[in-house]
C-alpha atoms as a PDB file:
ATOM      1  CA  UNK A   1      21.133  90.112 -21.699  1.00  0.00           C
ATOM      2  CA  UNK A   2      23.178  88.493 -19.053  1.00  0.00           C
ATOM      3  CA  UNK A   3      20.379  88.010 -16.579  1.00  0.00           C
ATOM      4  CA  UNK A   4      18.526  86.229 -19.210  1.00  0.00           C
ATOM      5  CA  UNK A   5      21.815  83.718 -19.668  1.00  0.00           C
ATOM      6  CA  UNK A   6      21.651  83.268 -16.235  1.00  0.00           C
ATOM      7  CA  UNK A   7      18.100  82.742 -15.736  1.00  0.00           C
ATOM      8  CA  UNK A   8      18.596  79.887 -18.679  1.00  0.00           C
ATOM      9  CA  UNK A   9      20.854  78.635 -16.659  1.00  0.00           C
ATOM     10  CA  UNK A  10      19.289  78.469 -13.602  1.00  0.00           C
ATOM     11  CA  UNK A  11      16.024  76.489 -15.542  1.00  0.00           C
ATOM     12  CA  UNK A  12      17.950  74.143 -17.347  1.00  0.00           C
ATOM     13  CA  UNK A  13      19.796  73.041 -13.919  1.00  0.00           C
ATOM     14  CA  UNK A  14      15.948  72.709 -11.798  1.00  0.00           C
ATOM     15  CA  UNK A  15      14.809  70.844 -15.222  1.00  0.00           C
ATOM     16  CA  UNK A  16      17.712  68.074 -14.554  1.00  0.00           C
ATOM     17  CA  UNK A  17      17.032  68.094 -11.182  1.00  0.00           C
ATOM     18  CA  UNK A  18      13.648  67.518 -11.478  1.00  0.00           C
ATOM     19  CA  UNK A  19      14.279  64.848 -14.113  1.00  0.00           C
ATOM     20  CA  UNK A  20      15.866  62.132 -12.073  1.00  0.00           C
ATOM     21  CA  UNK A  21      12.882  61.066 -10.694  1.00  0.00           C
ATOM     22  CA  UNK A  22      10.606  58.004 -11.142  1.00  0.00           C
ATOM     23  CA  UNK A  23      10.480  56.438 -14.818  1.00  0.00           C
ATOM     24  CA  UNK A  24      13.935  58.409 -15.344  1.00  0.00           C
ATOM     25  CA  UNK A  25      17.389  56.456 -16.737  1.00  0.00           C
ATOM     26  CA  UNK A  26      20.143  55.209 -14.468  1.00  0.00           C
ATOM     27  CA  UNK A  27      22.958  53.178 -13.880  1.00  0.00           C
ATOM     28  CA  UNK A  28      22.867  52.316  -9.886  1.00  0.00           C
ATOM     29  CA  UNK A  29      20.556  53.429  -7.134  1.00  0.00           C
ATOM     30  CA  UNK A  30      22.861  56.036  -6.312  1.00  0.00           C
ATOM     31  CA  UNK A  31      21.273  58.240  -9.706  1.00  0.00           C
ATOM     32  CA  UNK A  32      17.875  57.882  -8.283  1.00  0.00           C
ATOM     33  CA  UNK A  33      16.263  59.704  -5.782  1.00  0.00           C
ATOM     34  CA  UNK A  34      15.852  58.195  -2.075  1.00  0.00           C
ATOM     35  CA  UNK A  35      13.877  55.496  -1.543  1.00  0.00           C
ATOM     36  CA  UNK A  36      13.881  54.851  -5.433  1.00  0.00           C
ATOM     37  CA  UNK A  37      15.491  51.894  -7.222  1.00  0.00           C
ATOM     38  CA  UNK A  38      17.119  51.517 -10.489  1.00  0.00           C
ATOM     39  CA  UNK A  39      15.691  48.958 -12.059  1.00  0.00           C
ATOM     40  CA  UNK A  40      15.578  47.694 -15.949  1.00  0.00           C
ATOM     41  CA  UNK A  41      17.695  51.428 -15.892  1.00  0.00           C
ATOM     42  CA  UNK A  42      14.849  52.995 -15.164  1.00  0.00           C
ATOM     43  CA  UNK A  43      14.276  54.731 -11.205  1.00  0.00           C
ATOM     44  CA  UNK A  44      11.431  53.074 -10.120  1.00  0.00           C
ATOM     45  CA  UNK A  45       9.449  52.187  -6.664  1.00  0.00           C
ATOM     46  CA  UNK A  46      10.024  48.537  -5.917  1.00  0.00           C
ATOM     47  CA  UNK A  47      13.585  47.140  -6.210  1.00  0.00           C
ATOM     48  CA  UNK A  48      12.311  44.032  -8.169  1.00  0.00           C
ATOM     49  CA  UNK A  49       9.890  41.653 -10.202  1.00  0.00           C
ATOM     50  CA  UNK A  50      12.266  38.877 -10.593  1.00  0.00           C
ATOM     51  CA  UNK A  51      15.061  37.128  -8.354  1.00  0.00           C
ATOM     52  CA  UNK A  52      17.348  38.237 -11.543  1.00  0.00           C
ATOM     53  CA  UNK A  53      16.854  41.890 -10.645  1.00  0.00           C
ATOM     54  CA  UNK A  54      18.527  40.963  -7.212  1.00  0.00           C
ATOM     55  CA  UNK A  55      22.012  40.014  -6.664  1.00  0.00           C
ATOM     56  CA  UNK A  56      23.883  37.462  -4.850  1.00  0.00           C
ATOM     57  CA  UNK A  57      21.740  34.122  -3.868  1.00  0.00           C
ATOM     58  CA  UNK A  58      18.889  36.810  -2.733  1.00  0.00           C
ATOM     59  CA  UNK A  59      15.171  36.347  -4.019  1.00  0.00           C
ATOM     60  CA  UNK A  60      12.562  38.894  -5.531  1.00  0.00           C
ATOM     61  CA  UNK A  61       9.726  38.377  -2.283  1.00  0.00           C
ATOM     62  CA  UNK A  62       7.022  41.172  -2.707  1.00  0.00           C
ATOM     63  CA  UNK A  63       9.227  43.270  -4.763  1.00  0.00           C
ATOM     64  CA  UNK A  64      11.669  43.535  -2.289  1.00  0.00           C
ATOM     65  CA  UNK A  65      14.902  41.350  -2.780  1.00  0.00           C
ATOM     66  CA  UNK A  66      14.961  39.109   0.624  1.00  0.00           C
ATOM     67  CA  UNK A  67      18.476  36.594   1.622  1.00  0.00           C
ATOM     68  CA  UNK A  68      17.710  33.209   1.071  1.00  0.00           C
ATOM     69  CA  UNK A  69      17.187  32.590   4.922  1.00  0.00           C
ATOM     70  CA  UNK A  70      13.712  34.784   4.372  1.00  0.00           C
ATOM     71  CA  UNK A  71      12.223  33.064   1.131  1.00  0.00           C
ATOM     72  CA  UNK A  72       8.817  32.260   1.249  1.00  0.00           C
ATOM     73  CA  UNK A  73       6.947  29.044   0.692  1.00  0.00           C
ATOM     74  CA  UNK A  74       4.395  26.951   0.894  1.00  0.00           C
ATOM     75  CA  UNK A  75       6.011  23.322   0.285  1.00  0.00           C
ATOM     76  CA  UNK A  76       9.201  21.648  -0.126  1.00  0.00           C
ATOM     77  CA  UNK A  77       8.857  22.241  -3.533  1.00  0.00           C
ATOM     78  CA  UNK A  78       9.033  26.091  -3.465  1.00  0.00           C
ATOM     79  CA  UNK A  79      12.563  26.267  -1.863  1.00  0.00           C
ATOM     80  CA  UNK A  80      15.499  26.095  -4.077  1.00  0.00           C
ATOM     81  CA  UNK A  81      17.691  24.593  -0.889  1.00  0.00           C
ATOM     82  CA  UNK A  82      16.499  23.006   1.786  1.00  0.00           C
ATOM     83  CA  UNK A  83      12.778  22.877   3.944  1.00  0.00           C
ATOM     84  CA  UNK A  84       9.768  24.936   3.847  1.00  0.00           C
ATOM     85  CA  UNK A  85       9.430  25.335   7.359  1.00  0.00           C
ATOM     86  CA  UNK A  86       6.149  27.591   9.448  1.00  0.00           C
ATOM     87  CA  UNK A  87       5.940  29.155   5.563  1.00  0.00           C
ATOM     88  CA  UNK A  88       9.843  29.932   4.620  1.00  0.00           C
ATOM     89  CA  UNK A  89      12.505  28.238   3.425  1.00  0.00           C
ATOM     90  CA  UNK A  90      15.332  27.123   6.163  1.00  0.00           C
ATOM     91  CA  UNK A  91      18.959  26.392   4.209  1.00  0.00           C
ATOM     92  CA  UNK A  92      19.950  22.925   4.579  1.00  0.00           C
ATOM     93  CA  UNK A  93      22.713  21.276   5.672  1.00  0.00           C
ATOM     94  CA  UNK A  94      24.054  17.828   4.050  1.00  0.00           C
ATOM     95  CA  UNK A  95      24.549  15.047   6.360  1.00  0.00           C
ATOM     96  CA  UNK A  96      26.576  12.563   5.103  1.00  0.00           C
ATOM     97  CA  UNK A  97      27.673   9.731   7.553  1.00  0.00           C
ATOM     98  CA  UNK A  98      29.010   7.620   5.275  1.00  0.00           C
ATOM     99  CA  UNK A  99      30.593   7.828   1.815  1.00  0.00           C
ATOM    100  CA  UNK A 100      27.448   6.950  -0.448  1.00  0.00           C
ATOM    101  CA  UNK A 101      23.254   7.434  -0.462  1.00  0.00           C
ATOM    102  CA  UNK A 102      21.542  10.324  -0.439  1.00  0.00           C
ATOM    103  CA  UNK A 103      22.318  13.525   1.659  1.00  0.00           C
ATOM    104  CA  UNK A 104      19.145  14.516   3.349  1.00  0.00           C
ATOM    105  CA  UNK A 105      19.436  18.182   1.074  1.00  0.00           C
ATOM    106  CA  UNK A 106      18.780  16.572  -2.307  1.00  0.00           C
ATOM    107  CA  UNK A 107      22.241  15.596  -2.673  1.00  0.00           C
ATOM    108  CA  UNK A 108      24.240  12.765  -2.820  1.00  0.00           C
ATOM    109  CA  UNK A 109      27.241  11.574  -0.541  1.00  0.00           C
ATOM    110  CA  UNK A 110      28.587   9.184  -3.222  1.00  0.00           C
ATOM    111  CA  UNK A 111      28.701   6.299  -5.078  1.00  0.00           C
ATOM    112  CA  UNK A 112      30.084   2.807  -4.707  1.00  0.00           C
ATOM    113  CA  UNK A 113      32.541   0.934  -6.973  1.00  0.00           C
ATOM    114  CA  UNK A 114      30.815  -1.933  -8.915  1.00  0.00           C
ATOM    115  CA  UNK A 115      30.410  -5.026  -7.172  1.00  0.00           C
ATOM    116  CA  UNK A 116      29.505  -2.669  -3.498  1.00  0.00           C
ATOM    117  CA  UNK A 117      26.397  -1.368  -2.800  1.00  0.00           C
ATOM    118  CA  UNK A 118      25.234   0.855  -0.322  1.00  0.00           C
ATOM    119  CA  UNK A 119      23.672   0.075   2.713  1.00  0.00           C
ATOM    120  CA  UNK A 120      23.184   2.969   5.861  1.00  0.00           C
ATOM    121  CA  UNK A 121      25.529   5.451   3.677  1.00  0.00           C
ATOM    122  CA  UNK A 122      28.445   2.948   3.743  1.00  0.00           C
ATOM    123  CA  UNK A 123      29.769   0.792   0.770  1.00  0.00           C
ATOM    124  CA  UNK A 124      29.463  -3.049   1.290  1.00  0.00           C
ATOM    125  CA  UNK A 125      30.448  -5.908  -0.905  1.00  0.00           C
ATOM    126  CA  UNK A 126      27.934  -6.502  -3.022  1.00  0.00           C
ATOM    127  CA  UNK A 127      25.181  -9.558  -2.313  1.00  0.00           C
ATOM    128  CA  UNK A 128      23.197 -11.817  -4.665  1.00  0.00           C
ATOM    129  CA  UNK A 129      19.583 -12.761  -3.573  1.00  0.00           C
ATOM    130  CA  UNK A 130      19.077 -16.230  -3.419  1.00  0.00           C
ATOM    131  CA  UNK A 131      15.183 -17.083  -4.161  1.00  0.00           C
ATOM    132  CA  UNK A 132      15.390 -20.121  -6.938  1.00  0.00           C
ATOM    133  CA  UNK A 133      12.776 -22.511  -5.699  1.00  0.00           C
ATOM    134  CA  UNK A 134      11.562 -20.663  -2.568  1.00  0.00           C
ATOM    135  CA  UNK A 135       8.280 -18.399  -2.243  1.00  0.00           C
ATOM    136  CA  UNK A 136       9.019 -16.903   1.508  1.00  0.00           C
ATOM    137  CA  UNK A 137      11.843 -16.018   3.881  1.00  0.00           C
ATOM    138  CA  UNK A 138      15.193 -14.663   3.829  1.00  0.00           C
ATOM    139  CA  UNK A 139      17.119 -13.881   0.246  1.00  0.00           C
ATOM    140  CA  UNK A 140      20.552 -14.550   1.949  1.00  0.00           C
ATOM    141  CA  UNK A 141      20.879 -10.342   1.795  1.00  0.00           C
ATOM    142  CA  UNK A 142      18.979  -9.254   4.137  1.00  0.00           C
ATOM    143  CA  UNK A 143      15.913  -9.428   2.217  1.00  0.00           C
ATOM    144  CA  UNK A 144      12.919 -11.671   1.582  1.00  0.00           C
ATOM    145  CA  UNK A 145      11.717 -14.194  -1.226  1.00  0.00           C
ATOM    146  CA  UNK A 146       7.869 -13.710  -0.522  1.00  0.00           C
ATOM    147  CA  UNK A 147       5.546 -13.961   2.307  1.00  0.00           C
ATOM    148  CA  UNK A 148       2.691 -16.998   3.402  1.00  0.00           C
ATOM    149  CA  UNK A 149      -0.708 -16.162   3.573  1.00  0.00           C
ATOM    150  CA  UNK A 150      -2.599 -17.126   6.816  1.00  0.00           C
ATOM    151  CA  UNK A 151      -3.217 -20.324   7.576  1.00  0.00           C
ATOM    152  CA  UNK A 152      -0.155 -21.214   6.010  1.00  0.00           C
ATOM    153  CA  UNK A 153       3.990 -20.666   7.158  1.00  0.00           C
ATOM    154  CA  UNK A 154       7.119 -20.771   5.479  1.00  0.00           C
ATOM    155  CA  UNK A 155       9.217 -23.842   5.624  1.00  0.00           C
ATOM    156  CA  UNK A 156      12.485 -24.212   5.764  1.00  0.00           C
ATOM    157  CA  UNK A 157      13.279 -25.002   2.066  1.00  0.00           C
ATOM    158  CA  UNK A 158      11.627 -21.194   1.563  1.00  0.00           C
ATOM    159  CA  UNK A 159       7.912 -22.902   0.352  1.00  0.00           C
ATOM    160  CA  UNK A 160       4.482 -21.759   2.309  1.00  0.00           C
ATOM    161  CA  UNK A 161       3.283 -24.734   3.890  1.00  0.00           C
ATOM    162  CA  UNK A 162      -0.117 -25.676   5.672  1.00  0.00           C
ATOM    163  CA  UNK A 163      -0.107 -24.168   8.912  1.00  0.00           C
ATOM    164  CA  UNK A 164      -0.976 -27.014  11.929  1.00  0.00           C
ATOM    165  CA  UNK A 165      -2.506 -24.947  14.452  1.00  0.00           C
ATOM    166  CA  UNK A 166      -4.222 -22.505  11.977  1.00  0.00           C
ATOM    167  CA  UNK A 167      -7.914 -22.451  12.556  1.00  0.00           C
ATOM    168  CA  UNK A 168     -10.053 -23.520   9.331  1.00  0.00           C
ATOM    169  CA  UNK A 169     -13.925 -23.385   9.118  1.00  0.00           C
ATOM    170  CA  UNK A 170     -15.707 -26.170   6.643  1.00  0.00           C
ATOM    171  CA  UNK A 171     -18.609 -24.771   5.549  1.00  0.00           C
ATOM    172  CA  UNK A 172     -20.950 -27.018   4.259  1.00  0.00           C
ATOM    173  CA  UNK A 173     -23.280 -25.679   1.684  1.00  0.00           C
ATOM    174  CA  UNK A 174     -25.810 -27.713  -0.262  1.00  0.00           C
ATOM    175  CA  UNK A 175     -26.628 -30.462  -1.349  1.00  0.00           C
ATOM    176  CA  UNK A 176     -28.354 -33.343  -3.915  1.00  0.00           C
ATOM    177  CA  UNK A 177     -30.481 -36.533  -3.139  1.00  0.00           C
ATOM    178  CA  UNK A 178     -31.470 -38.946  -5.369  1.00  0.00           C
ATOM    179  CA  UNK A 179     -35.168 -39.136  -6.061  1.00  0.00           C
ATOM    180  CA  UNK A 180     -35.554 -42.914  -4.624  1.00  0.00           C
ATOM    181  CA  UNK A 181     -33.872 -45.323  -2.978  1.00  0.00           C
ATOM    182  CA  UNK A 182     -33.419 -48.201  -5.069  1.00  0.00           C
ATOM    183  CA  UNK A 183     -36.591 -47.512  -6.556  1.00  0.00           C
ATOM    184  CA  UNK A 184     -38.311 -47.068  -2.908  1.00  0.00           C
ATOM    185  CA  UNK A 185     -39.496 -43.787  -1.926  1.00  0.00           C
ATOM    186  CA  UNK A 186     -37.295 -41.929   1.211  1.00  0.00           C
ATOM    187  CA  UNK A 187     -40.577 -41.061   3.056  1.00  0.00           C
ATOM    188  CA  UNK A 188     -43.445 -42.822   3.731  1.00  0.00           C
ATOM    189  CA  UNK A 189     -46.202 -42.350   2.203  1.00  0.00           C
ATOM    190  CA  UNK A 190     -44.053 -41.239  -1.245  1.00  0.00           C
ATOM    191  CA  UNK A 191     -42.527 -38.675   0.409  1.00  0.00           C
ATOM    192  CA  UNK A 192     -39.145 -36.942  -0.014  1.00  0.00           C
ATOM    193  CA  UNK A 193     -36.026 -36.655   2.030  1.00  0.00           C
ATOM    194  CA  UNK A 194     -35.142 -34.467   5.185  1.00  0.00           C
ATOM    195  CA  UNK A 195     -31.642 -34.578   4.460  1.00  0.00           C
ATOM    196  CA  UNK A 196     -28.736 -33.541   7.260  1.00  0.00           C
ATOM    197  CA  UNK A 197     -24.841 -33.685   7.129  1.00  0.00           C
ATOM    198  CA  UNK A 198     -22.920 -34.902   9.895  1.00  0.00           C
ATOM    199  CA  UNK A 199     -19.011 -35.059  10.184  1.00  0.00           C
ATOM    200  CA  UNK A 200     -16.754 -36.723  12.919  1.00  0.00           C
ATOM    201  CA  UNK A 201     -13.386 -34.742  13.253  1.00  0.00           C
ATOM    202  CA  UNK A 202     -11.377 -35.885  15.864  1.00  0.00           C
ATOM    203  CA  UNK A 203     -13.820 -38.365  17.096  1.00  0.00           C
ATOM    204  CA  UNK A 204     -16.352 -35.596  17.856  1.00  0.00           C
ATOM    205  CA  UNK A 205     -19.435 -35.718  15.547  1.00  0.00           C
ATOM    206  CA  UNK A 206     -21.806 -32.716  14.578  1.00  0.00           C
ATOM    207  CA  UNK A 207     -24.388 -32.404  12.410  1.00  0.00           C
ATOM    208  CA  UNK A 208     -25.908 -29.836  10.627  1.00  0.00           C
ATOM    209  CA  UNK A 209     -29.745 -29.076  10.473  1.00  0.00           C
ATOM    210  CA  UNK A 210     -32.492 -30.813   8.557  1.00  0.00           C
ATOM    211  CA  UNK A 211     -34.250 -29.247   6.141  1.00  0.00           C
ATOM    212  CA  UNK A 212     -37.678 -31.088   5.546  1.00  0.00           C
ATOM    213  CA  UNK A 213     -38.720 -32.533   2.200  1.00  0.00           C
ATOM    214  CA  UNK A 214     -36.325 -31.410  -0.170  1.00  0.00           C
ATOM    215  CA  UNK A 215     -33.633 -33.013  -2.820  1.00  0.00           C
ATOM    216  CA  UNK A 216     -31.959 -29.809  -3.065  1.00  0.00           C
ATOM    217  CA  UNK A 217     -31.327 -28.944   0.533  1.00  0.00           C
ATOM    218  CA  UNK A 218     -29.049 -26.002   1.405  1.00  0.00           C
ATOM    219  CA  UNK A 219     -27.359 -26.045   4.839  1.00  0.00           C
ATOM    220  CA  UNK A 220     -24.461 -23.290   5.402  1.00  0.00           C
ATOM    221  CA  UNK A 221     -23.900 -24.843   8.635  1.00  0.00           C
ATOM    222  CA  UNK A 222     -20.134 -24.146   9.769  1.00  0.00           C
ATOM    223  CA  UNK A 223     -17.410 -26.822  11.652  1.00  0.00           C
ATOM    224  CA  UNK A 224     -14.513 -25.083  13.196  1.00  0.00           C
ATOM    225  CA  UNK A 225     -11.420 -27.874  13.281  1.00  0.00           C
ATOM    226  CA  UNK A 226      -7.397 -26.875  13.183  1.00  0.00           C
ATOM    227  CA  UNK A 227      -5.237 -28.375  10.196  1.00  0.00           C
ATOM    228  CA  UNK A 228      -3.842 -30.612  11.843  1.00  0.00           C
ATOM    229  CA  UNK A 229      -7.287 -32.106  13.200  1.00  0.00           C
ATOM    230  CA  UNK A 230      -9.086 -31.688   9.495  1.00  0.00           C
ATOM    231  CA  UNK A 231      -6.166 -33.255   7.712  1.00  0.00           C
ATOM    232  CA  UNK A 232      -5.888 -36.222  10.380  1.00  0.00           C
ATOM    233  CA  UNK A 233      -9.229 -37.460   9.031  1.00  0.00           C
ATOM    234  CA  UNK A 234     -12.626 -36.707   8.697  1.00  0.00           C
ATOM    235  CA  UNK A 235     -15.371 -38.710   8.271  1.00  0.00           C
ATOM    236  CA  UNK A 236     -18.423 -37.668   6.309  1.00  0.00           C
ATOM    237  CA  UNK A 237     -22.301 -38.869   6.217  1.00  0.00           C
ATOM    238  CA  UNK A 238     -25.739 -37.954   5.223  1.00  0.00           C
ATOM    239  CA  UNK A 239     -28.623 -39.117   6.535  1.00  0.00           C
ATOM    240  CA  UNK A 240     -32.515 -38.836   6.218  1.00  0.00           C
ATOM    241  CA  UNK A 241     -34.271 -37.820   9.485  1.00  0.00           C
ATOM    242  CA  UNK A 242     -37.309 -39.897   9.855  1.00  0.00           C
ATOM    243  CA  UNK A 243     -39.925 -39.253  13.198  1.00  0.00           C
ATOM    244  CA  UNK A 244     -38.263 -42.118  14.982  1.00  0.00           C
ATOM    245  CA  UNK A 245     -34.732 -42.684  13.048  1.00  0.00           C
ATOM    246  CA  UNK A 246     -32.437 -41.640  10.740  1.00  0.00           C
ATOM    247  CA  UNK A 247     -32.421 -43.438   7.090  1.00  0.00           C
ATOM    248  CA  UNK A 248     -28.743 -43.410   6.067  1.00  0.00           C
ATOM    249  CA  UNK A 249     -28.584 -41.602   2.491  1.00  0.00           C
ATOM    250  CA  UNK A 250     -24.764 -41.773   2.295  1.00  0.00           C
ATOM    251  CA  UNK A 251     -22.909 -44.011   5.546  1.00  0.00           C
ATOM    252  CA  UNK A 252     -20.405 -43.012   6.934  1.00  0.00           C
ATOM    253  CA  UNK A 253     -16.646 -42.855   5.466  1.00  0.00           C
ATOM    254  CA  UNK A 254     -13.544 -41.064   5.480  1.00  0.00           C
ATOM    255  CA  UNK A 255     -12.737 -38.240   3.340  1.00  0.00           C
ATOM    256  CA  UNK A 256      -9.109 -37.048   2.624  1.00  0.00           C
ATOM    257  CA  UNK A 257      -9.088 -33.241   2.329  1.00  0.00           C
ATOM    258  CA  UNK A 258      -5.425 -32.520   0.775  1.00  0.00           C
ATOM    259  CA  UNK A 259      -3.341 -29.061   0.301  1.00  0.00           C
ATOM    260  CA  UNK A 260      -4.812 -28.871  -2.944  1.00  0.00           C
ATOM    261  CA  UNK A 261      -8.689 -28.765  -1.026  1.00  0.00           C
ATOM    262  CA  UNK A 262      -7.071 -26.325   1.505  1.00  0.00           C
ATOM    263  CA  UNK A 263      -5.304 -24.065  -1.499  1.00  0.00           C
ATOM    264  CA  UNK A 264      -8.655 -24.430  -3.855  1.00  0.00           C
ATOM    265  CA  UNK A 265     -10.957 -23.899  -0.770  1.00  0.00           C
ATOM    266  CA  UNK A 266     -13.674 -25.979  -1.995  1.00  0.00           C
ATOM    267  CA  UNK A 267     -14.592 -29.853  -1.642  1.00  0.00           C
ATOM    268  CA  UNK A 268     -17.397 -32.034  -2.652  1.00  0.00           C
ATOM    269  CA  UNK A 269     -18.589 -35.571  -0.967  1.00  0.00           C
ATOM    270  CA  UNK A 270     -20.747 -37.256  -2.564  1.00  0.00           C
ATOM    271  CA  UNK A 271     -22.059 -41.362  -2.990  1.00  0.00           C
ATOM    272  CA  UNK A 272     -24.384 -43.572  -4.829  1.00  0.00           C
ATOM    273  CA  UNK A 273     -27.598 -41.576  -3.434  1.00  0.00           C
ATOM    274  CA  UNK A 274     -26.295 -37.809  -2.585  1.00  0.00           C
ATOM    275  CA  UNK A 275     -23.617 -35.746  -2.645  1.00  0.00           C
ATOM    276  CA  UNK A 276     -22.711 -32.081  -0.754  1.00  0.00           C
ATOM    277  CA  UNK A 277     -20.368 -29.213  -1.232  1.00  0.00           C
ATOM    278  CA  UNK A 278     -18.480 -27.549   1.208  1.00  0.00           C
ATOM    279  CA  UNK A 279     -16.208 -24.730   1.105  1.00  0.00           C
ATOM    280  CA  UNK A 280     -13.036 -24.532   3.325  1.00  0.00           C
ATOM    281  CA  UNK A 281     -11.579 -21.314   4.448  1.00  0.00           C
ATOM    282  CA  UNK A 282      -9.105 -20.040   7.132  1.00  0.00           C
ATOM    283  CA  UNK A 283     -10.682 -18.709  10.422  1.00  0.00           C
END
């Protein structure tokens, strides 16, 4: 009877040995057996599925609960503190040179009383911009009201003004001829016009081509002048070429091309017996 107690014994004791194994309950790693966790009190294989299974600032990585130093990532994004740098996250450290702005870590270094702001991490007296009635150059705080387009430069009252040595190209385009002169046909024997546009800028004429027997002629021809030459004075004319001479269609006069022609970037000359378009655009 008493080796039977004893042998009762004796399975009972390799039972509860052999019961703290995997899957079994347990309060620290210390009840399970080595190389075992206790997790979810429970002995299991991997030490965790979450960073709330590990302690301290450490993170779940692969089941295994890493420092923060060894978290991995892929961007920024992915680290709770600081850089994901050659795929883990590097802790970072808060530079703060001043006593406002932000920290370089996410953070902040401070904030400035009312009436400051900050500027390089350090509190200056506030500054109010100054752009009433200007479209370009400084706001008085460092700033700017606006910019000029090209061909044009900002004044000193703060408005974008016609640039003089800006390049501009007048383009002239087409045109319209009356059917007669005065009741006289333009080519002999009833024929109609060649038409051709010539303009004098700074007393240096060019012409464009003729296009033969036409009321509608269409030119495109380009004339490359500066701002200050176009706006000095042009002078405008159209004439018929004829095999020995040129028939005047329109004579010759001046035309005043004004900021608004330069801003619109279109113009159109035109007389008693034609007319022509041009359009005016910054080389």
């Amino acid at each position: 009877m008493l080796r039977l107690i004893l042998l009762g014994w004796v399975g009972l004791l390799l039972f509860a040995a052999s019961s703290c194994g995997s899957g079994n309950n347990c309060l620290s790693n210390s009840d399970c057996p080595a190389g075992e966790f206790c997790l979810d009190k429970q002995c299991d294989t991997v030490e965790c599925r979450t960073n709330g299974d590990c302690v301290g600032e450490a993170f779940c990585i692969e089941q295994s609960c890493q420092s923060k130093s060894t978290e991995k990532c892929i961007s920024n994004s992915d680290c709770n503190n600081g850089d994901c740098v050659a795929g883990v996250c590097k802790a970072c450290t808060p530079s703060c040179l001043g006593n406002c702005g932000p920290d370089g870590c996410g953070g902040s270094c401070g904030s400035c009383q009312q009436g400051f702001t900050c500027e390089i991490n350090k509190c200056v007296q506030g500054c109010t911009r100054s752009c009433s009635g200007r479209t370009c150059g400084s706001d008085g705080c460092g700033g700017s009201c606006g910019s000029c387009g090209k061909g044009y430069q900002c004044s000193g009252s703060g408005n974008c003004e016609l640039d003089p040595s800006a390049v501009w190209v007048i383009t002239v385009t087409k045109g319209s001829i009356s059917e007669s002169l005065d009741g006289d046909s333009w080519d002999f024997p009833g024929g109609l016009p060649d038409p051709l546009v010539c303009l004098k800028i700074n007393n240096k004429e060019e012409c464009t081509n003729t296009v033969d027997n036409t009321l509608s002629p269409v030119w495109n021809y380009p004339f490359i002048a500066t701002t200050t030459a176009i706006q000095s004075g042009v002078k405008a004319a159209i004439y018929d070429a004829d095999v020995t001479d040129y028939e005047t269609i329109c004579s010759e006069g001046l035309i005043s091309i004004g900021k608004d022609d330069f801003r619109r970037g279109s113009l159109k000359v035109q007389c008693k017996y034609g007319s022509f378009e041009a359009t005016l655009r910054v080389k």
